[in-house]
PDB file of N, CA and C in Angstrom:
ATOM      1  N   UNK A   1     118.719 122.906 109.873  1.00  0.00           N
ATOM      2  CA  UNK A   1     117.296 123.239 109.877  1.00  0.00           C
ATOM      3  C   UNK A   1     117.037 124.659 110.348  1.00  0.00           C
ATOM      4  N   UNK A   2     118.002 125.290 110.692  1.00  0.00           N
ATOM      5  CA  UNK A   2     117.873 126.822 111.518  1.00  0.00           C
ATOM      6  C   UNK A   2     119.263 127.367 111.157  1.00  0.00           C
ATOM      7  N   UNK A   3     118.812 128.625 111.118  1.00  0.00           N
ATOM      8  CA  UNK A   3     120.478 129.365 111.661  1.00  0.00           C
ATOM      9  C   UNK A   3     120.952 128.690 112.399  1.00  0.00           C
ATOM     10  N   UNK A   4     120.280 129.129 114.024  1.00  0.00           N
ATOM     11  CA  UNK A   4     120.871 128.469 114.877  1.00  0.00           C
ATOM     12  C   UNK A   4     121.560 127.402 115.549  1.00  0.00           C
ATOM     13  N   UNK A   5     120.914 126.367 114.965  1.00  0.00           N
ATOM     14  CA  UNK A   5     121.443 124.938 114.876  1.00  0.00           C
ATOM     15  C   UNK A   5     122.975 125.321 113.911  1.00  0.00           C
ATOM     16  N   UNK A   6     122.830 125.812 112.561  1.00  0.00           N
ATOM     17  CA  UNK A   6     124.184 126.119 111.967  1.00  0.00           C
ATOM     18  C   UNK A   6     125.362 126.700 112.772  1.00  0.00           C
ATOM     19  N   UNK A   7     124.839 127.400 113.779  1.00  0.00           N
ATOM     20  CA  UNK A   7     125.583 128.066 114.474  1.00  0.00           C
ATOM     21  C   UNK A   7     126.391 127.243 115.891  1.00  0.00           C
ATOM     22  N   UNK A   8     125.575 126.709 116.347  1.00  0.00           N
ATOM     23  CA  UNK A   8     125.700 125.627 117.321  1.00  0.00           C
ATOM     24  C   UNK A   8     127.062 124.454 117.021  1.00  0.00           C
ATOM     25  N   UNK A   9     126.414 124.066 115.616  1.00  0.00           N
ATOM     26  CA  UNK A   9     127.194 123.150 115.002  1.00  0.00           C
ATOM     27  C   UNK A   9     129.056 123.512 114.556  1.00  0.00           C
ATOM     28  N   UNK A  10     128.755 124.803 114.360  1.00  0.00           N
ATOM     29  CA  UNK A  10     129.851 125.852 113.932  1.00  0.00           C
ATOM     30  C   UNK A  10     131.040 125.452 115.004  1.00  0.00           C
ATOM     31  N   UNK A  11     130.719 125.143 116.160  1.00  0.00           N
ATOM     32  CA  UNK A  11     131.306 125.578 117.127  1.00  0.00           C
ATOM     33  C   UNK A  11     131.915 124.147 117.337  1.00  0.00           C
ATOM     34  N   UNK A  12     131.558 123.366 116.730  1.00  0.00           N
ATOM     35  CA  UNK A  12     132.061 121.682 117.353  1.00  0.00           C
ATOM     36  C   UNK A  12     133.631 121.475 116.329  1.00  0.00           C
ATOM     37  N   UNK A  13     134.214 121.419 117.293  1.00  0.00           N
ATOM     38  CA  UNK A  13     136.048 121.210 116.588  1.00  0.00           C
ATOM     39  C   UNK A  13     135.844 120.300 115.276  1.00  0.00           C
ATOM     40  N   UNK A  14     136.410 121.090 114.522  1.00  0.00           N
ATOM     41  CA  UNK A  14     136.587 119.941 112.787  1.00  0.00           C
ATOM     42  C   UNK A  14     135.395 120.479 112.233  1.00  0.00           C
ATOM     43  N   UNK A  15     134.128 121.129 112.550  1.00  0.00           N
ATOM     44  CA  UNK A  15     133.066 121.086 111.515  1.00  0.00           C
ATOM     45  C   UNK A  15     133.464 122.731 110.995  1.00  0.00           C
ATOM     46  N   UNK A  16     133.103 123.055 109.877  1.00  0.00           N
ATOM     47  CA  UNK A  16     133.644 124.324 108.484  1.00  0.00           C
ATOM     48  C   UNK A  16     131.996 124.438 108.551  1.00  0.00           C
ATOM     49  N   UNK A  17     131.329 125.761 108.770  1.00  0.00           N
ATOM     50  CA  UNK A  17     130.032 126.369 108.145  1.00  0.00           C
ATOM     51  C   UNK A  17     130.651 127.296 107.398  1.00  0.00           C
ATOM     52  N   UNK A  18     130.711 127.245 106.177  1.00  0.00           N
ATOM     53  CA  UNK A  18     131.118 128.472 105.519  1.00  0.00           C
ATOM     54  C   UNK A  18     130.093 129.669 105.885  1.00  0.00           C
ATOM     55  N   UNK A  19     130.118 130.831 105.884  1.00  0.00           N
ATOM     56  CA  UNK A  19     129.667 132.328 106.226  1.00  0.00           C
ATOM     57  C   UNK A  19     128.263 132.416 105.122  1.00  0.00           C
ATOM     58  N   UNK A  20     128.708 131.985 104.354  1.00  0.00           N
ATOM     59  CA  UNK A  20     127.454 132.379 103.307  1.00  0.00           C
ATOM     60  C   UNK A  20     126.352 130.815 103.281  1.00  0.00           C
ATOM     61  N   UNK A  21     126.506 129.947 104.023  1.00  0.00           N
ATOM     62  CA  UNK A  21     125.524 128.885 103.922  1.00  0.00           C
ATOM     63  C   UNK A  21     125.066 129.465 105.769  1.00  0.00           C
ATOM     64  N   UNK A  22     125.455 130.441 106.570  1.00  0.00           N
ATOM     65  CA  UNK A  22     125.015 130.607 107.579  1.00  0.00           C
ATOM     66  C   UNK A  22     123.931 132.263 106.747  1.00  0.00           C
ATOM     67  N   UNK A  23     124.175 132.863 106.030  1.00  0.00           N
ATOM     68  CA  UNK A  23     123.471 133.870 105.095  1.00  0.00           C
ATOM     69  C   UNK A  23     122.239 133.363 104.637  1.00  0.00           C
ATOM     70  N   UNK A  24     122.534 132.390 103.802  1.00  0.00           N
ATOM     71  CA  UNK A  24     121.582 131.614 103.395  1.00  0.00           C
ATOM     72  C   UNK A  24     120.466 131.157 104.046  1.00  0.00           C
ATOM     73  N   UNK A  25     120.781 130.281 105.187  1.00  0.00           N
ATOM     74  CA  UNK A  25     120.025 130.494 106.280  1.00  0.00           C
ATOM     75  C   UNK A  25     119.049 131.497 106.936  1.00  0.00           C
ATOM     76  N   UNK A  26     119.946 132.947 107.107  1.00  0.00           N
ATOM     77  CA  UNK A  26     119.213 133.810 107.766  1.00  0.00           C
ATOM     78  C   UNK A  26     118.751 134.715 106.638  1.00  0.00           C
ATOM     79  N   UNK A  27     118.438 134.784 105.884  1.00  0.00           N
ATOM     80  CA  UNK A  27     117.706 135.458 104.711  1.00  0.00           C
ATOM     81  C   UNK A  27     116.740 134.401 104.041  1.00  0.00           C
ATOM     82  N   UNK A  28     116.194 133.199 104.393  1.00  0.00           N
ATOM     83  CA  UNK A  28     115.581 132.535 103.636  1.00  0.00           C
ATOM     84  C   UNK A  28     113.965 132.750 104.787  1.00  0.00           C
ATOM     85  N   UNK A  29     113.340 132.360 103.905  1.00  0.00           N
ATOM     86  CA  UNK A  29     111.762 132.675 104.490  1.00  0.00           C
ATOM     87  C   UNK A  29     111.419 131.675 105.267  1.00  0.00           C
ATOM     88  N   UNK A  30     112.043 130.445 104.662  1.00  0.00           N
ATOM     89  CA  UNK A  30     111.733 129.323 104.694  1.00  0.00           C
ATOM     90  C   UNK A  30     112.957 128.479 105.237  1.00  0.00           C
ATOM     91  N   UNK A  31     113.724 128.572 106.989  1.00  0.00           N
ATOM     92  CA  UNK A  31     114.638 128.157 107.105  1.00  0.00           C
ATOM     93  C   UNK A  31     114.847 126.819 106.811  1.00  0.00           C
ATOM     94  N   UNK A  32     114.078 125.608 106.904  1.00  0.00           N
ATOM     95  CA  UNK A  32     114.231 124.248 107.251  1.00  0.00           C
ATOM     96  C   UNK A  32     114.338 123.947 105.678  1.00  0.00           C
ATOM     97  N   UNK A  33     113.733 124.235 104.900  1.00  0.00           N
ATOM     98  CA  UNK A  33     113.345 124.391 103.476  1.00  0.00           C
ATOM     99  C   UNK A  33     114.735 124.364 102.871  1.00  0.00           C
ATOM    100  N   UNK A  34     115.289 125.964 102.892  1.00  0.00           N
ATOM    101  CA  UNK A  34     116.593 126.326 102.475  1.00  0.00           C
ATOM    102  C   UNK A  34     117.734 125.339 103.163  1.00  0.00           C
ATOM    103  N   UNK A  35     117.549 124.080 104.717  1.00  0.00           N
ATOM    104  CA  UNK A  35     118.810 123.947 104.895  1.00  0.00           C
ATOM    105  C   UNK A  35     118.522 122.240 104.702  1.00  0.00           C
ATOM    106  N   UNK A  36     117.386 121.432 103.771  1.00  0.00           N
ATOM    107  CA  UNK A  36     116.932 120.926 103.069  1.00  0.00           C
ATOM    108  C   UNK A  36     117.447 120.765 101.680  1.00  0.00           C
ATOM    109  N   UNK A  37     117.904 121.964 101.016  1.00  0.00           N
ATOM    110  CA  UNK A  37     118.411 122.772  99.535  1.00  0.00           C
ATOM    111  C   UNK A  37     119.740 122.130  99.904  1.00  0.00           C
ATOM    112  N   UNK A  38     120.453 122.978 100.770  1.00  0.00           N
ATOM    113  CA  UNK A  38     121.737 123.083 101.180  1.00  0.00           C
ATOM    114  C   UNK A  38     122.421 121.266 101.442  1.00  0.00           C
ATOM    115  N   UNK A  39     121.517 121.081 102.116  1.00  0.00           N
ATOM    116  CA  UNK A  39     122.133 119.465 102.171  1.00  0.00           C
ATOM    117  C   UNK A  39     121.657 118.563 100.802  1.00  0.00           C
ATOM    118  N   UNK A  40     120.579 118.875  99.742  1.00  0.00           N
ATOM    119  CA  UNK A  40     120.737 118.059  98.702  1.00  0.00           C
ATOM    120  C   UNK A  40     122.090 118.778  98.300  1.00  0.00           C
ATOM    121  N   UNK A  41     122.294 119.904  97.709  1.00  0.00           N
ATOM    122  CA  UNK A  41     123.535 120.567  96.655  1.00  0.00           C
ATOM    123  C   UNK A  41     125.080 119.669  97.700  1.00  0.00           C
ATOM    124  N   UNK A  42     125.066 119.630  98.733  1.00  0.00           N
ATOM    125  CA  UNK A  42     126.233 119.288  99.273  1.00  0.00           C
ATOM    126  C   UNK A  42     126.198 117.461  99.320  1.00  0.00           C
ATOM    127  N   UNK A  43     125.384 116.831  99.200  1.00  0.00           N
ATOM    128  CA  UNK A  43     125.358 115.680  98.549  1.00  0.00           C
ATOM    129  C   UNK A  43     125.724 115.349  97.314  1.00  0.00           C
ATOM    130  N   UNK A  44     125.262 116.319  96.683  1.00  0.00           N
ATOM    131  CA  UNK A  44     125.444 115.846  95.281  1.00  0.00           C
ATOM    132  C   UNK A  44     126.959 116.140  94.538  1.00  0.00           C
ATOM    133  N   UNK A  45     127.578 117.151  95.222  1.00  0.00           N
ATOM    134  CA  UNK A  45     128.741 117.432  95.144  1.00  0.00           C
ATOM    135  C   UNK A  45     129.552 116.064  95.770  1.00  0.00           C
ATOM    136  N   UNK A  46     128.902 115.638  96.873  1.00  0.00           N
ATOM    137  CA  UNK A  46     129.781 114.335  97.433  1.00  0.00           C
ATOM    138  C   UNK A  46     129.703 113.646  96.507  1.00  0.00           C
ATOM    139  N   UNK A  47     128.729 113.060  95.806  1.00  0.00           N
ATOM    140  CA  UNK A  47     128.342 111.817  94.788  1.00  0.00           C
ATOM    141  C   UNK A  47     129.462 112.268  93.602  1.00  0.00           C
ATOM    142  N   UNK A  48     129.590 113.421  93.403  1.00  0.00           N
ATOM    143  CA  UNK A  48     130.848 113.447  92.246  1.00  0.00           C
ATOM    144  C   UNK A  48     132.611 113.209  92.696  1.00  0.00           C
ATOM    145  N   UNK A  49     132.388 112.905  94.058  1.00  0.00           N
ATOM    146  CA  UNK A  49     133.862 113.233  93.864  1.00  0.00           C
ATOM    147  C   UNK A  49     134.267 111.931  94.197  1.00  0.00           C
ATOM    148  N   UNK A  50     135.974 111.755  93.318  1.00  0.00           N
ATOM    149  CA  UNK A  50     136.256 110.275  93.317  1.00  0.00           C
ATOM    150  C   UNK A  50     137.022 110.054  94.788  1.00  0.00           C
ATOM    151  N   UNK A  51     136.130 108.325  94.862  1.00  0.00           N
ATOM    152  CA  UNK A  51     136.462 107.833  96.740  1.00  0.00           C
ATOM    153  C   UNK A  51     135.729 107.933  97.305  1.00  0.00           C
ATOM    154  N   UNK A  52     134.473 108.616  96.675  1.00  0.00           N
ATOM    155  CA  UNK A  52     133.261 108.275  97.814  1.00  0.00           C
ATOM    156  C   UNK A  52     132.728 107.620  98.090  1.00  0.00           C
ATOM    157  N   UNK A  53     132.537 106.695  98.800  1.00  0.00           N
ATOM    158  CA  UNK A  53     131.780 105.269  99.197  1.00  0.00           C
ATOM    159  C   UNK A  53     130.602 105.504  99.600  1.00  0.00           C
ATOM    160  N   UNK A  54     130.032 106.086 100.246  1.00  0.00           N
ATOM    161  CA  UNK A  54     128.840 106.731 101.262  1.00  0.00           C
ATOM    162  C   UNK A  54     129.017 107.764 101.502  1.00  0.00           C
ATOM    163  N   UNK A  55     127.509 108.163 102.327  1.00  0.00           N
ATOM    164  CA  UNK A  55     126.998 109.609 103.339  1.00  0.00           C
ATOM    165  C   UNK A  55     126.522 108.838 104.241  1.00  0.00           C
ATOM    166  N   UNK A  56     127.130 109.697 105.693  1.00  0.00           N
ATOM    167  CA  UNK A  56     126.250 109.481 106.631  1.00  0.00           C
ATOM    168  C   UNK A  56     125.582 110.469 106.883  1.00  0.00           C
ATOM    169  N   UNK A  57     124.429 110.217 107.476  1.00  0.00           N
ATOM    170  CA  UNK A  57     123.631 111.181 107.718  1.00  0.00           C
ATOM    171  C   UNK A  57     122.836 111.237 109.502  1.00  0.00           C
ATOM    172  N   UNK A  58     123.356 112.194 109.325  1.00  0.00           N
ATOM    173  CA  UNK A  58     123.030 112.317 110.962  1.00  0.00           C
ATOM    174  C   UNK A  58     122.169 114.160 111.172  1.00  0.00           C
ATOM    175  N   UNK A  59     120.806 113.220 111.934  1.00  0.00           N
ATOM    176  CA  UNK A  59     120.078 114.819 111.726  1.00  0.00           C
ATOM    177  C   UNK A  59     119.164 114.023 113.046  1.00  0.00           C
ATOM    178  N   UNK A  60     120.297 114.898 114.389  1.00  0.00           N
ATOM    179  CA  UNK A  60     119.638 115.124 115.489  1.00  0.00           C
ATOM    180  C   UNK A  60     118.583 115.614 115.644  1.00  0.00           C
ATOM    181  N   UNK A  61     117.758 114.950 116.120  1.00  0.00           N
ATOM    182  CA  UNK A  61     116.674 115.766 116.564  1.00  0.00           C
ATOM    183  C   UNK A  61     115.173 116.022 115.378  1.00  0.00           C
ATOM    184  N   UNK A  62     115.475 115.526 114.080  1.00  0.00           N
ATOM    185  CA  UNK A  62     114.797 115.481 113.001  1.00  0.00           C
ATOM    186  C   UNK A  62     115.099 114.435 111.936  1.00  0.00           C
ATOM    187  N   UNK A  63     115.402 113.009 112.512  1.00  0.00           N
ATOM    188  CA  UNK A  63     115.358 111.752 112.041  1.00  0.00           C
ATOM    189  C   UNK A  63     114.927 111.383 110.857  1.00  0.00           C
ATOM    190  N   UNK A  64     113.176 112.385 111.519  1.00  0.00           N
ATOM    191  CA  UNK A  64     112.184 111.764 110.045  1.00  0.00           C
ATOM    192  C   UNK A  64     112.488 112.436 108.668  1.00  0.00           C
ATOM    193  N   UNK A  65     113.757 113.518 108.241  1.00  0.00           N
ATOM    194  CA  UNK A  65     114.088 114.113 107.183  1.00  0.00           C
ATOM    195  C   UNK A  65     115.072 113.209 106.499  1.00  0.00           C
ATOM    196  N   UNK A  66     115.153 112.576 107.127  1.00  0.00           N
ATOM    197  CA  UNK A  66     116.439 111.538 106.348  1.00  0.00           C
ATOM    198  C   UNK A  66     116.039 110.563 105.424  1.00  0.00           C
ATOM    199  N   UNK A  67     114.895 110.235 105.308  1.00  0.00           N
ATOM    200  CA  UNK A  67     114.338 109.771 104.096  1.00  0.00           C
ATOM    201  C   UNK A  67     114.507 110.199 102.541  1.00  0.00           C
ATOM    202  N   UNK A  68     113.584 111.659 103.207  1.00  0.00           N
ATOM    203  CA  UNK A  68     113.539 112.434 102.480  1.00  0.00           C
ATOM    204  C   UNK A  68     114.921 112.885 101.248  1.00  0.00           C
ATOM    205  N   UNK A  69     115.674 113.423 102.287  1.00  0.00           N
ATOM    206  CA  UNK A  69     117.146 113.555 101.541  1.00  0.00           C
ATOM    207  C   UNK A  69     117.203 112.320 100.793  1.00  0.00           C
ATOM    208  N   UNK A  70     117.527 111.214 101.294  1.00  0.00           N
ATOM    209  CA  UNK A  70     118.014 109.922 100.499  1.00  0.00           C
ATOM    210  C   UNK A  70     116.960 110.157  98.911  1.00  0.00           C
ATOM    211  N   UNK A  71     115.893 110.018  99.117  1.00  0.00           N
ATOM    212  CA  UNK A  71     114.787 110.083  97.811  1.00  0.00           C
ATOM    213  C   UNK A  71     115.718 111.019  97.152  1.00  0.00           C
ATOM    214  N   UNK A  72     115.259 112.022  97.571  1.00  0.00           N
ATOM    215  CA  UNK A  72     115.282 113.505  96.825  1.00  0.00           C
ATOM    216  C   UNK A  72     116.921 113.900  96.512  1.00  0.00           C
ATOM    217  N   UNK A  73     117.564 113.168  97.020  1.00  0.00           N
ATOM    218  CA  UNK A  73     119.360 113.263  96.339  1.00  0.00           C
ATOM    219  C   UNK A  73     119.672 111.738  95.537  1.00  0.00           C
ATOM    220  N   UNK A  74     118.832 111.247  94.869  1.00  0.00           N
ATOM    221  CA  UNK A  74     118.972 110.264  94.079  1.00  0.00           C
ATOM    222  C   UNK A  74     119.432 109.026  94.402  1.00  0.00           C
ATOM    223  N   UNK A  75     120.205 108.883  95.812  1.00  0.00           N
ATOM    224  CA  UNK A  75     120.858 107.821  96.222  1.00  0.00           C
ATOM    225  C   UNK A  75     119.946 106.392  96.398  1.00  0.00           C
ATOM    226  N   UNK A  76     118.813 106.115  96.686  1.00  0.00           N
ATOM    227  CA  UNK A  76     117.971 105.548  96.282  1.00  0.00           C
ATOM    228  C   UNK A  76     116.625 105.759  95.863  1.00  0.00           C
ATOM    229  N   UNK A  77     115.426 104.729  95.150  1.00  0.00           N
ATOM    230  CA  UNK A  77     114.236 105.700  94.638  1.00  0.00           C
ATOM    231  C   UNK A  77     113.276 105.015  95.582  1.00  0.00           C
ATOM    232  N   UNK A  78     112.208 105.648  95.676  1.00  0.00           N
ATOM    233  CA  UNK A  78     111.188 105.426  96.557  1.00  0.00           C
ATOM    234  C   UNK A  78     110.505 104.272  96.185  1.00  0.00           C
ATOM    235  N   UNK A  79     110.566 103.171  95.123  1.00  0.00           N
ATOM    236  CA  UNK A  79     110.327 102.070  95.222  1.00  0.00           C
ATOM    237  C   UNK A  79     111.272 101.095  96.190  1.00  0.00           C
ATOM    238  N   UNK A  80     112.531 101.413  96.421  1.00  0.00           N
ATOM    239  CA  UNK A  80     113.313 100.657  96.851  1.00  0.00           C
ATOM    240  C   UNK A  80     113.328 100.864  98.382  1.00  0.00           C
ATOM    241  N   UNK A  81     112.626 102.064  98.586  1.00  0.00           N
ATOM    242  CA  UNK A  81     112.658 102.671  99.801  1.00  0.00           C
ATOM    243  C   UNK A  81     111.243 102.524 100.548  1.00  0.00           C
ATOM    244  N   UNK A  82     110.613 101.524 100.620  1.00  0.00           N
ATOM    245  CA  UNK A  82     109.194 101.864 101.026  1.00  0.00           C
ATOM    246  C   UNK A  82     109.121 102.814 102.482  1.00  0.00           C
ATOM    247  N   UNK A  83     108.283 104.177 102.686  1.00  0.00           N
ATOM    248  CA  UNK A  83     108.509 104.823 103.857  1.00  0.00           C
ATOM    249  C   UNK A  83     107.019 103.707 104.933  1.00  0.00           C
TER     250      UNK A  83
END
């Protein structure tokens, strides 16, 4: 949702921010927006690859976006999902 949070996260053993999704971040007008973008495109890349069973989704501190993603990355539709 921030650079910063990207940055934070950067730092926890095993997690990869690539350099240019921390760019992305800090050049967008619209940080929460752009890291919104960033987690549909990196979903949807999960949904193609073979062995994927699930996503978890874990979004400290901003719970109520996790809907959202689910809708808006196809994994279920908002009939099935009443909010």
């Amino acid at each position: 949702r921030s650079l910063k949070a990207a940055q934070a996260m950067r730092k926890i053993p095993g997690i990869h921010i690539p350099d240019a999704i921390l760019q992305r971040l800090e050049n967008s007008k619209a940080p929460k927006e752009e890291g919104i973008q960033i987690a549909l495109e990196t979903i949807e890349q999960l949904k193609s690859m073979p062995g994927i069973k699930g996503i978890h989704f874990m979004a400290v501190g901003w719970e109520k976006i996790v809907p959202r993603l689910i809708i808006e990355s196809g994994l279920v539709t908002p009939a099935a999902h009443p909010a």
